[in-house]
Protein backbone atom coordinates (compact mmCIF):
# COMPACT_ATOMS: atom_id res chain seq x y z
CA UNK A 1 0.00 0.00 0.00
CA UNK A 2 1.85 3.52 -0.83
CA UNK A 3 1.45 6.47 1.38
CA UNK A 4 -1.87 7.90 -1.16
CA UNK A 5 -3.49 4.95 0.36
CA UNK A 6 -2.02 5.18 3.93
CA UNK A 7 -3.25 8.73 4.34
CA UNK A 8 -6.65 8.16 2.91
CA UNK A 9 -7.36 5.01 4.86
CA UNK A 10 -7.13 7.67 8.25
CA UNK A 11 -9.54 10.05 6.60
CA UNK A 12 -13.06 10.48 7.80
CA UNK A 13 -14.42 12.10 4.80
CA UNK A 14 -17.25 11.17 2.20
CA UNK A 15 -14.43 11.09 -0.78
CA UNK A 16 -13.29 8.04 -2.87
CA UNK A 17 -9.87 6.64 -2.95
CA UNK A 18 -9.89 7.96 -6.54
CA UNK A 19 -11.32 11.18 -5.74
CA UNK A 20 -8.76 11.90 -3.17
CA UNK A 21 -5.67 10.42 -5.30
CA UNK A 22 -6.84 13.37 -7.91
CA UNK A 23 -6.81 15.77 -4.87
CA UNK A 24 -3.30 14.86 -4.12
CA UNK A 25 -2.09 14.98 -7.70
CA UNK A 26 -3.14 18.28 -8.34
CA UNK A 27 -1.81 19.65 -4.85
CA UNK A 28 1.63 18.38 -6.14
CA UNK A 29 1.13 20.84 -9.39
CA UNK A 30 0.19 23.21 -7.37
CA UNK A 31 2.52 23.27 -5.17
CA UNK A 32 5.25 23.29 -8.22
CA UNK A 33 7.30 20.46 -6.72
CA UNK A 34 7.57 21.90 -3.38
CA UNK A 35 5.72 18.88 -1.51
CA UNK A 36 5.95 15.22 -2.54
CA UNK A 37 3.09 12.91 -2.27
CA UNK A 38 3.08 12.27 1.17
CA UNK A 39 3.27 15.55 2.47
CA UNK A 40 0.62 16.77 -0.69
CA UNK A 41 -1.69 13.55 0.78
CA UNK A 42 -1.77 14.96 4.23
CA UNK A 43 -2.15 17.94 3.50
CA UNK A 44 -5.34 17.40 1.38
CA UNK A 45 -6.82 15.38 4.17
CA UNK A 46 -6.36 18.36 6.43
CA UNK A 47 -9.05 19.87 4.30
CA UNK A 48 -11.45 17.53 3.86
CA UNK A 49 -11.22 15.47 7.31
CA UNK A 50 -14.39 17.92 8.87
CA UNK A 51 -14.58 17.49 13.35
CA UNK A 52 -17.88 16.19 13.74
CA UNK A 53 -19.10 17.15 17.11
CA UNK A 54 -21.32 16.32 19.48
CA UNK A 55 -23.14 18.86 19.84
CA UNK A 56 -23.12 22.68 19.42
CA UNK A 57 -21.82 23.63 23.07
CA UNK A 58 -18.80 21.60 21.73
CA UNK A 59 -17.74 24.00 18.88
CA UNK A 60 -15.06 25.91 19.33
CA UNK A 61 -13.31 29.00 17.24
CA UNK A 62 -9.89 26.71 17.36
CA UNK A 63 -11.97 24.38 14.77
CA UNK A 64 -10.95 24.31 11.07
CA UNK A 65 -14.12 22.71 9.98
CA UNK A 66 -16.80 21.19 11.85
CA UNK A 67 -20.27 19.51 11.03
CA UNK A 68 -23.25 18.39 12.95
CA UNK A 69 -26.92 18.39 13.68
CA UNK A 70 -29.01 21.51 14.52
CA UNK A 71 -32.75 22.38 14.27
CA UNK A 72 -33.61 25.97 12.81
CA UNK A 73 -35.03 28.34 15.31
CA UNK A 74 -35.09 31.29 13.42
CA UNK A 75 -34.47 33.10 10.06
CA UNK A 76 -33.65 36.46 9.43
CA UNK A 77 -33.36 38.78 6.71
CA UNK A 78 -31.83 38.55 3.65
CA UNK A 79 -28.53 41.13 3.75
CA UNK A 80 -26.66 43.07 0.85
CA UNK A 81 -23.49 43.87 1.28
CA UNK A 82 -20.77 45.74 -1.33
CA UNK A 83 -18.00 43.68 -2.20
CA UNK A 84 -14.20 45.48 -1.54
CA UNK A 85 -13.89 44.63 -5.52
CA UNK A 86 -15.74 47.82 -7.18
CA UNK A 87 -16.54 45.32 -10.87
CA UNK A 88 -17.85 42.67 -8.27
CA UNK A 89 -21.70 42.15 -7.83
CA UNK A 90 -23.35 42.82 -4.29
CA UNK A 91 -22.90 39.98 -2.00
CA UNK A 92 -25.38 39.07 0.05
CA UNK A 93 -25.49 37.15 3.41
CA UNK A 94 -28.21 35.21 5.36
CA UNK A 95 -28.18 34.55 9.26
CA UNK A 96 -29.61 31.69 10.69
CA UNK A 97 -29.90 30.65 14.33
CA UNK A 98 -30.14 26.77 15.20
CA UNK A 99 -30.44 24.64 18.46
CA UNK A 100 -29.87 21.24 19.85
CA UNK A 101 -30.27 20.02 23.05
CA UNK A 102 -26.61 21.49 24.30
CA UNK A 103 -27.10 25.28 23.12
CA UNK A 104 -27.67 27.56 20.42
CA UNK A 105 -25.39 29.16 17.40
CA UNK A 106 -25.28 31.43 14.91
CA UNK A 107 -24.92 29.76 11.04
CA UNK A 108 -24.58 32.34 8.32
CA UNK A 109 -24.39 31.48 4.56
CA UNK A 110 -23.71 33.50 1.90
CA UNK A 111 -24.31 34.14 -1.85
CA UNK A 112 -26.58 31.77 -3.86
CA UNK A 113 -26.73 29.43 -0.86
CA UNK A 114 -28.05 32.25 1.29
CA UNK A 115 -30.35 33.02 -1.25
CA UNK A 116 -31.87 29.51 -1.88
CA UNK A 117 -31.82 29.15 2.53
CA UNK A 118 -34.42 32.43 2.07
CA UNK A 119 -36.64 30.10 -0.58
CA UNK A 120 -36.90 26.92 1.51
CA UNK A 121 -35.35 27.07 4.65
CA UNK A 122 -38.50 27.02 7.39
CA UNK A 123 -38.20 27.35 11.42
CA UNK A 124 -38.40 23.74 12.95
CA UNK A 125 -36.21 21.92 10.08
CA UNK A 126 -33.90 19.77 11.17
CA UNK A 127 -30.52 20.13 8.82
CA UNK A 128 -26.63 18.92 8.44
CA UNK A 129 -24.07 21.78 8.64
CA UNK A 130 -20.60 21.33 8.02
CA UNK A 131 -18.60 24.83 8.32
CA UNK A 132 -16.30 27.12 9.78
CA UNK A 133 -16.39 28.53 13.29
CA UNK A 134 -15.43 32.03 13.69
CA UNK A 135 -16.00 34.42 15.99
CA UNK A 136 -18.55 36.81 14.98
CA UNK A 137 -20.44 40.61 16.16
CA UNK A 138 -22.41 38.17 18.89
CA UNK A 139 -20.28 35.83 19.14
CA UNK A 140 -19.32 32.35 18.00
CA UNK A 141 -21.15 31.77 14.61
CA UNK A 142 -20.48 29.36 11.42
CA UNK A 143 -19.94 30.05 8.20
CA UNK A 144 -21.33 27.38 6.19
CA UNK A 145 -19.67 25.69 3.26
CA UNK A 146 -22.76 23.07 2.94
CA UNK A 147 -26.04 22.77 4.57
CA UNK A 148 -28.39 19.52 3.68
CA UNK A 149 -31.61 18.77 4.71
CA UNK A 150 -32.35 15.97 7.05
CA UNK A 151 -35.93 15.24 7.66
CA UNK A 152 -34.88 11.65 9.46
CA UNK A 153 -32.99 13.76 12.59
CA UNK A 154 -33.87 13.87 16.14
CA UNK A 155 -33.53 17.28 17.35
CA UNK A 156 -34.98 18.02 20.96
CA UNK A 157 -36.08 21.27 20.47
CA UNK A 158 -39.48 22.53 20.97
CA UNK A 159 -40.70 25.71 18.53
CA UNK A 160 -43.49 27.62 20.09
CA UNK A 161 -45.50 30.75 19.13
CA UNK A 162 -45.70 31.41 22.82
CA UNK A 163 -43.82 29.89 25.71
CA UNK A 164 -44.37 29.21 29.20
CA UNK A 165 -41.52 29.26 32.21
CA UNK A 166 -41.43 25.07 31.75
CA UNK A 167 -41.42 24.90 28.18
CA UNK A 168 -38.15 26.85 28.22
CA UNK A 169 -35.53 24.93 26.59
CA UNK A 170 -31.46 25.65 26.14
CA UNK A 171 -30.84 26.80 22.99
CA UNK A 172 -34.49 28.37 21.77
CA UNK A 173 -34.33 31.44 20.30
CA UNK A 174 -37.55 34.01 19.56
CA UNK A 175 -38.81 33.41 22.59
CA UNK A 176 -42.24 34.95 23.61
CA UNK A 177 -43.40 34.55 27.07
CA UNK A 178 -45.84 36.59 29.44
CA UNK A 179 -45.57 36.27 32.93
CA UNK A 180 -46.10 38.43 36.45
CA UNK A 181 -42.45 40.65 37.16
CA UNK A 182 -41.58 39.32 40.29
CA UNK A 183 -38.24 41.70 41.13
CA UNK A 184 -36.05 44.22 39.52
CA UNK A 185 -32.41 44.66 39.81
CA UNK A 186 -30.44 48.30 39.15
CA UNK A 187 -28.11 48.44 35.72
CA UNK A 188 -24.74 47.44 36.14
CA UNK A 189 -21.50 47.94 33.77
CA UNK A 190 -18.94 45.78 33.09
CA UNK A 191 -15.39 46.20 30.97
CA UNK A 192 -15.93 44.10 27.72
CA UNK A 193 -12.62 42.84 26.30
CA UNK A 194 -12.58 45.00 23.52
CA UNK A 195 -12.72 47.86 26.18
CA UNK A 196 -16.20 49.07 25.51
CA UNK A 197 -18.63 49.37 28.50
CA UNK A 198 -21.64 47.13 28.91
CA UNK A 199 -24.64 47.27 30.40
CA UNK A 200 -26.88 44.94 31.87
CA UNK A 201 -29.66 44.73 34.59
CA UNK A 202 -32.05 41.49 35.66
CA UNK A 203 -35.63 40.85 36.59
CA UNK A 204 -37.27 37.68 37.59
CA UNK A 205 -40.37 36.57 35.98
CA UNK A 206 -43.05 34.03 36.96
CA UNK A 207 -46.10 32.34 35.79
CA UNK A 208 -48.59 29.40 36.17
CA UNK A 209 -45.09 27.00 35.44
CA UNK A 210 -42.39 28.75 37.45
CA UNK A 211 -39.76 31.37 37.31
CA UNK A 212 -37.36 32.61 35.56
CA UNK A 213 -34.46 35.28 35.66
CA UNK A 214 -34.35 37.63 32.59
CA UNK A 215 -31.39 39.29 31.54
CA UNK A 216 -31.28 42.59 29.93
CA UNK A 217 -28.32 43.61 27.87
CA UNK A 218 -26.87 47.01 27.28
CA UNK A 219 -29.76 49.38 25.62
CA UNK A 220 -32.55 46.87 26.65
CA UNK A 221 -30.90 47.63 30.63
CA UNK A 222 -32.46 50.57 31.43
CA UNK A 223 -35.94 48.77 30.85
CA UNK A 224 -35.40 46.90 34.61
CA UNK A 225 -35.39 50.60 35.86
CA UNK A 226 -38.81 51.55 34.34
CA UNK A 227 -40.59 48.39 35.49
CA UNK A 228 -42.49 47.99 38.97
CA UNK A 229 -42.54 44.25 40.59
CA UNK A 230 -46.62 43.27 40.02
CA UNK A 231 -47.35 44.46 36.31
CA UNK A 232 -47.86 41.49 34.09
CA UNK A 233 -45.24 42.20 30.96
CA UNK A 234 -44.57 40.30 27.88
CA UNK A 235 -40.46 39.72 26.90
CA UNK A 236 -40.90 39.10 23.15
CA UNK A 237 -37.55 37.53 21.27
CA UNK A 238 -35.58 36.08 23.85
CA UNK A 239 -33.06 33.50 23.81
CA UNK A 240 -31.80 30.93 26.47
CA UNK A 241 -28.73 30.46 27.96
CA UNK A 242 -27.33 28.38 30.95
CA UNK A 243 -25.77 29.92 34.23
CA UNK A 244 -24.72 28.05 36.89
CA UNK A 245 -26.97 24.83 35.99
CA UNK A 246 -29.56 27.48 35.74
CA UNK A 247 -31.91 28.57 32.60
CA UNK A 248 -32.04 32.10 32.04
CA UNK A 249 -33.89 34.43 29.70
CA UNK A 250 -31.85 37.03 27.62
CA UNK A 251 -32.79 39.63 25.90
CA UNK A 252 -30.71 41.62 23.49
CA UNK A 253 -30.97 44.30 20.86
CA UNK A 254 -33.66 42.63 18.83
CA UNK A 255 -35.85 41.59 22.07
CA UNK A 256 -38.21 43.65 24.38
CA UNK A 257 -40.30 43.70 27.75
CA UNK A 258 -43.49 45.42 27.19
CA UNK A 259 -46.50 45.90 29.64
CA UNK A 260 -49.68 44.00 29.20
CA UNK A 261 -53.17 43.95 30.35
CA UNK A 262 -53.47 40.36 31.32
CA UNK A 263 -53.78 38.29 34.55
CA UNK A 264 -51.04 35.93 35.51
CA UNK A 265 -51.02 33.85 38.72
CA UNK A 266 -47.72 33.22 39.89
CA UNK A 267 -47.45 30.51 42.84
CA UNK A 268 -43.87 29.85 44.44
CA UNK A 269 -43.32 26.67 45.39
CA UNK A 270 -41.71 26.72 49.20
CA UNK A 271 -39.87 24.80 51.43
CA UNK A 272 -41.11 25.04 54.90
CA UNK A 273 -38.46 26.89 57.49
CA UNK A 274 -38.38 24.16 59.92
CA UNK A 275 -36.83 21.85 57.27
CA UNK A 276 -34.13 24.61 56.26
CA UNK A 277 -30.96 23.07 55.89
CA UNK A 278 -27.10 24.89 56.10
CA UNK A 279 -25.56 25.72 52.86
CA UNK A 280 -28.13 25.25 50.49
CA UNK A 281 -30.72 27.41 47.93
CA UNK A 282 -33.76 27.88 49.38
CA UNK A 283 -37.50 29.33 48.02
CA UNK A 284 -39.07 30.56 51.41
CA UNK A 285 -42.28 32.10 52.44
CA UNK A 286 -44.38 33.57 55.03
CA UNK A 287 -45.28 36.13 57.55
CA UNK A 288 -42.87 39.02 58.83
CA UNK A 289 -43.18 39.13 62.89
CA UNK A 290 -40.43 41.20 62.94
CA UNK A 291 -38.50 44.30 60.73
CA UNK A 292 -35.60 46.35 61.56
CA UNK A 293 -33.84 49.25 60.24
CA UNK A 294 -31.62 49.73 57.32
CA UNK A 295 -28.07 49.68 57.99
CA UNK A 296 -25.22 51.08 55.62
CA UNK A 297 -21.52 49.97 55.57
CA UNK A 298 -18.31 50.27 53.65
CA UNK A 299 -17.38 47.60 51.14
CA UNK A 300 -13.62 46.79 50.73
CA UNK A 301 -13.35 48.76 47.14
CA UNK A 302 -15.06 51.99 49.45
CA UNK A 303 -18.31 51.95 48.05
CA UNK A 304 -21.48 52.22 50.22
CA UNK A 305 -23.82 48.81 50.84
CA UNK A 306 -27.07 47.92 52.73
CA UNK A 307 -28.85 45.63 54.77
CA UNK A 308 -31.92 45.49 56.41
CA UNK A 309 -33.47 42.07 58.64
CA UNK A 310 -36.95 41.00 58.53
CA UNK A 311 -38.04 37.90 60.23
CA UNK A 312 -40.30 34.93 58.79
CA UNK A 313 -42.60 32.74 60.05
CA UNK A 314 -44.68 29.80 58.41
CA UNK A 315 -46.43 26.98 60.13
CA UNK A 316 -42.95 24.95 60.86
CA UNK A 317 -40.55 27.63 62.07
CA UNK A 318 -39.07 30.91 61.96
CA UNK A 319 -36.12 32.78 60.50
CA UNK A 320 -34.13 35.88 59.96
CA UNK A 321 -33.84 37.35 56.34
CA UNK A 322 -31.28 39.40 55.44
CA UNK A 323 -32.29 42.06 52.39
CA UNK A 324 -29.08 43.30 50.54
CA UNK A 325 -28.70 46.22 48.44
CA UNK A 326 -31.78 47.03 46.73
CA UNK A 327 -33.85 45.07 48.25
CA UNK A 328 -33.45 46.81 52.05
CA UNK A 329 -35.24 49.78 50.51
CA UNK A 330 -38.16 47.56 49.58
CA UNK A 331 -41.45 48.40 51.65
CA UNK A 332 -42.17 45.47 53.62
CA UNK A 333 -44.03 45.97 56.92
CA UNK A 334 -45.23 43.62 59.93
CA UNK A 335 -47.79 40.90 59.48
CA UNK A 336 -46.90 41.11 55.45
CA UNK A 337 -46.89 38.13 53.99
CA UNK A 338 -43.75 37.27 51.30
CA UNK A 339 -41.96 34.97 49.25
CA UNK A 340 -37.81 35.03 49.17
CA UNK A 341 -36.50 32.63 46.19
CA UNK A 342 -32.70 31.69 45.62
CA UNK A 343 -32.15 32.72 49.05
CA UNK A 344 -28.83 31.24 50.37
CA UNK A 345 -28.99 29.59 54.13
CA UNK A 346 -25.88 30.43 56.06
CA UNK A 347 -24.98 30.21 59.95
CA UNK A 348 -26.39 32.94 61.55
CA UNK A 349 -25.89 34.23 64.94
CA UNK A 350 -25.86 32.05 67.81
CA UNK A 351 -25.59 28.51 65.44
CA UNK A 352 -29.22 29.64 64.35
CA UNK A 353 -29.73 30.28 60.57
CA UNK A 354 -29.81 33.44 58.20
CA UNK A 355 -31.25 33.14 54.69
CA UNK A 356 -29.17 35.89 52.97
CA UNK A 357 -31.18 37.08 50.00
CA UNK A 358 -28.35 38.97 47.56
CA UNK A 359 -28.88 40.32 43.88
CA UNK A 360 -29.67 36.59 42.51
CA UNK A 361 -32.79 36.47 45.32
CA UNK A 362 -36.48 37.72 44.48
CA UNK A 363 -38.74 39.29 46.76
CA UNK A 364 -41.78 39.55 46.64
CA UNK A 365 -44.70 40.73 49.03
CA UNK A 366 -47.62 38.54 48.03
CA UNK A 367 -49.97 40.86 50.56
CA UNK A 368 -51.17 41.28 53.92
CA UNK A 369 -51.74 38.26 56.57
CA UNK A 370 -53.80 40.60 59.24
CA UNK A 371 -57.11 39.20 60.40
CA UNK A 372 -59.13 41.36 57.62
CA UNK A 373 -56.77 41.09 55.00
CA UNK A 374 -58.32 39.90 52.08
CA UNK A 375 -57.42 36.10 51.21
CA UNK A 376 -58.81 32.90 50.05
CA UNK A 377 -58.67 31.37 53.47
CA UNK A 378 -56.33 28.10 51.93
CA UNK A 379 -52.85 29.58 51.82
CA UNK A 380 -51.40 26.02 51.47
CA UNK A 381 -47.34 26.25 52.00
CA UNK A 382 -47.22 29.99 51.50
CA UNK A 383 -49.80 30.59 55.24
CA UNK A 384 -47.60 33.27 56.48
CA UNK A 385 -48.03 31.87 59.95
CA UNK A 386 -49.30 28.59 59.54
CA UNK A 387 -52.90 28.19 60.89
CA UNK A 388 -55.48 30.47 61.62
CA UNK A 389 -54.82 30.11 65.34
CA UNK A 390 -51.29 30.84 64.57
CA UNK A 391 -52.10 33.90 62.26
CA UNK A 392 -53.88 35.33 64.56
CA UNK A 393 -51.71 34.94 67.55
CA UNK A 394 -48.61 36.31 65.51
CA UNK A 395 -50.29 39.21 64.13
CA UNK A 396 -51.24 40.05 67.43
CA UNK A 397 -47.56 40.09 68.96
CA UNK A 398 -46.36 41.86 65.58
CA UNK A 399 -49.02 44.69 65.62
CA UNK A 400 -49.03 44.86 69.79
CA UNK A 401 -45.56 46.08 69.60
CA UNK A 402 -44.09 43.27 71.13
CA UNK A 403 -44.28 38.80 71.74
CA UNK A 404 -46.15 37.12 74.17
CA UNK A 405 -43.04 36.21 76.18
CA UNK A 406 -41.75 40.31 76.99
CA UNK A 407 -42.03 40.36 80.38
CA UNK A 408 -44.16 43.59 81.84
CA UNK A 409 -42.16 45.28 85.04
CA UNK A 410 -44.36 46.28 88.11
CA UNK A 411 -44.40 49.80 86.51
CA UNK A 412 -45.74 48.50 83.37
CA UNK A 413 -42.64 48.76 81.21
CA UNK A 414 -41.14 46.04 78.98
CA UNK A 415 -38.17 44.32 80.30
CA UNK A 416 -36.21 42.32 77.62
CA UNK A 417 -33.06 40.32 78.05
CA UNK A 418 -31.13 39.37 75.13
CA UNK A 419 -27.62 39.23 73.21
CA UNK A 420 -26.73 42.71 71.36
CA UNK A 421 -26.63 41.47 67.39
CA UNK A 422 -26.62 44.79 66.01
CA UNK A 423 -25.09 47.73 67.38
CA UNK A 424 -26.17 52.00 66.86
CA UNK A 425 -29.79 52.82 66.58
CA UNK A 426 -31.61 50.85 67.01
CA UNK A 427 -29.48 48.29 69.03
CA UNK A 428 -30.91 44.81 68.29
CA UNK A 429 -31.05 42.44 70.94
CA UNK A 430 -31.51 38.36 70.43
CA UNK A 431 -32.37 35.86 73.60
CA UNK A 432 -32.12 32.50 70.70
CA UNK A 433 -35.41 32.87 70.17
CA UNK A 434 -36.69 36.31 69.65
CA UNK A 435 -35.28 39.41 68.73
CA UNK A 436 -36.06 43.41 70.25
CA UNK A 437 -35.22 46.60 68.76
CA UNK A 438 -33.97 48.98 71.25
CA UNK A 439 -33.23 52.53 71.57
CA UNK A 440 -30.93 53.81 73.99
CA UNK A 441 -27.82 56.30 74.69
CA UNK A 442 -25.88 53.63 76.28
CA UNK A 443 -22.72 52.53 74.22
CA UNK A 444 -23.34 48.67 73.85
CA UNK A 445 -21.34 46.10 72.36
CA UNK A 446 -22.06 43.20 70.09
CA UNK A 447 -21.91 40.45 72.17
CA UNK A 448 -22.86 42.09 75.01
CA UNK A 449 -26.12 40.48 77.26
CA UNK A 450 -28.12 43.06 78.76
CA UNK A 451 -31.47 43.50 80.27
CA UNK A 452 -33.53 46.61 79.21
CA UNK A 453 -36.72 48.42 80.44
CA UNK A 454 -38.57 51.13 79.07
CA UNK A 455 -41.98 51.95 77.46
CA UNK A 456 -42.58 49.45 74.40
CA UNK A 457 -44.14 51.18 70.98
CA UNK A 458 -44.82 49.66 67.78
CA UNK A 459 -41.97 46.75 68.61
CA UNK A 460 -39.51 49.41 69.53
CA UNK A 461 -38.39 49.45 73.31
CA UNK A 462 -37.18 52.90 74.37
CA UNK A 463 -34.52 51.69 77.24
CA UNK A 464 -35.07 53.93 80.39
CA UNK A 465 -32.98 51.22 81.83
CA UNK A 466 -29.85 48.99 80.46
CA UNK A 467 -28.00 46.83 83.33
């Protein structure tokens, strides 16, 4: 066997022995006697030995030539373009995004090819590529050197006029979906690598299905800002991606969030408190028995953060919820009833845990759990305070200023013992089990146990006496 044969007997190609001795032949002339067969053979199978991958997440820009299986999720416009060559036609380019299972890319074919994709290319085929990753304007795309039909492949990939939270898929494109905005996030920048500033803000959006966080890229960021938490908006041509083992809804120049007169019912599904566990993601609901002030501090790069703790109670157990940046200013009062997804459950003071809820949280108040609230009477897992027994009793200690257990002193003041957790004004104090917000001249520590007494008003003990 000679080295023609040797060579082609490695290649994975669709080419004939014959076919590919031509190929090598004609490399020699072309190469004027520079390479000799062996070196012509390889280098011809360099260019027709295409990677076949996977999938799509597996393409890389380091590819010469790749091919593999996609279905077609969307088809723009036919584009003109003028050629550098002045006695050269108009060219004219085509961009096509496709999906499998693993993600979504970019295919873009040009010339006669683009122009026959406009005739009879439809959304939901299922075709072969073979072509040439490059990175493109957004992103990784490929530029096609052949593109078949393929009516026989299995493409996971659902195509919908309009999704719901579940139906959301990686790697669908035009996405339409209407749900209830749950949260808003302020706009942050960020340094691209070509050293242009971008922009980008998130909400969090739910339905009938679930939720989902939406992203919102560079002039579509300011939109987050506009938006209140409760309108019911449409995001029309979005596109999924995958954080963290997460879905996520983009939306880019070509997308939008609009307002729209339509109900959605959004219902978080909740793990009860008692069954909280250290170190993991929680969703969390129910009733606030207790709110304290905002507190500002210095981050290590000097700019200014905030905090605020609220405390939650449901049927199984209680816990302390700390509200980070934005979401300290929010307006959430005693006896209000809310939900706190993605919340992360850390050691808190005392062994007992915290649910810190930072910028990839949601908030939401989903009302009011007082006696004459309005309700439907069957809050299944998201009853504030459990039971109507319960309701009642904790709405009763939130609203009366005070819990059950503050002892009264003979003169009728509250007396409170308890562990200072939070220094200034108000000083927060903490017996394990319940927390008081005091106000007082004394210099206290954190750490510190003290006993206070003083008049008691709307939860707030002004300390006459601290020993």
């Amino acid at each position: 066997m000679g080295v023609i044969e040797d060579v082609y007997e490695e290649l994975d190609a669709e080419l004939s022995l014959e076919e590919f001795t031509d190929a090598v032949e004609s490399k020699v002339k072309q190469m004027g006697g520079l390479a000799d067969e062996e070196t012509a053979a390889m280098l011809v199978a360099h260019e027709y030995d295409d990677q076949e991958v996977d999938c799509i997440a597996d393409v890389e820009p380091g590819h010469d030539d790749v091919t593999f299986l996609a279905k077609v999720t969307r088809v723009e416009d036919l584009r003109t373009f003028e050629r550098d060559e002045a006695d050269r036609e108009d060219g004219k380019v085509l961009n096509v995004e496709v999906a499998d299972e693993s993600g979504q890319i970019t295919i873009t074919m040009w010339d006669r090819m683009a122009e026959d994709a406009v005739e009879n290319l439809q959304v939901g085929d299922v075709i072969d590529v073979a072509g040439r990753p490059k990175d493109g304007y957004n992103g990784l795309e490929v530029s096609v050197d052949d593109v078949d039909a393929n009516p026989e492949g299995d493409v996971d990939v659902d195509i919908l006029d309009e999704y719901r939270v579940e139906d959301l898929t990686m790697g669908v494109s035009d996405v339409t979906l209407v749900g209830e905005l749950l949260d808003t996030d302020e706009v942050r920048t960020f340094d691209r690598d070509d050293g242009s500033e971008g922009r980008v803000a998130n909400l969090s959006v739910g339905d009938e299905t679930g939720r989902v966080r939406v992203t919102l890229w560079d002039e579509r960021a300011p939109r987050a800002e506009e938006l209140t938490p409760g309108e019911t908006v449409e995001i029309v041509d979005g596109y999924v991606r995958e954080r963290d083992g997460d879905l996520e809804l983009h939306v880019g120049s070509r997308g939008a969030v609009e307002v729209v007169d339509e109900a959605v019912s959004y219902e978080p599904e909740t793990e009860p408190i008692g069954q909280l566990e250290l170190d993991e993601t929680a969703d969390i609901a129910g009733g606030v028995i207790e709110t304290s002030e905002k507190r500002t501090f210095d981050r290590d790069d000097g700019s200014e953060g905030q905090v605020r703790n609220v405390r939650l109670k449901d049927d199984t157990g209680e816990i302390r919820v700390a509200l980070w940046g934005d979401k300290a200013d929010m307006s959430i009062d005693l006896a209000d009833e809310i939900a706190c997804t993605d919340v992360e459950i850390q050691e808190g003071w005392q062994d007992d845990l915290e649910a810190s809820a930072g910028w990839r949280s949601t908030v939401t108040v989903l009302g009011d759990t007082t006696p004459d609230a309005e309700t439907d009477g069957d809050q299944g897992g998201l009853g504030a305070f459990g039971d109507d027994e319960t309701t009642e009793a904790a709405v009763a200690e939130a609203t009366a200023g005070g819990v059950a257990t503050t002892e009264q002193s003979a003169t009728g003041a509250a007396e409170f013992t308890g562990t200072v957790v939070q220094a200034g004004d108000p000083v927060v104090l903490d017996d394990g089990t319940e927390t008081r917000r005091v106000r007082t001249d004394e210099q206290l520590r954190l750490g510190e146990e003290v006993t206070v007494r003083g008049p008691e008003t709307d939860g707030t003990i002004d300390a006459d006496d601290v020993f």
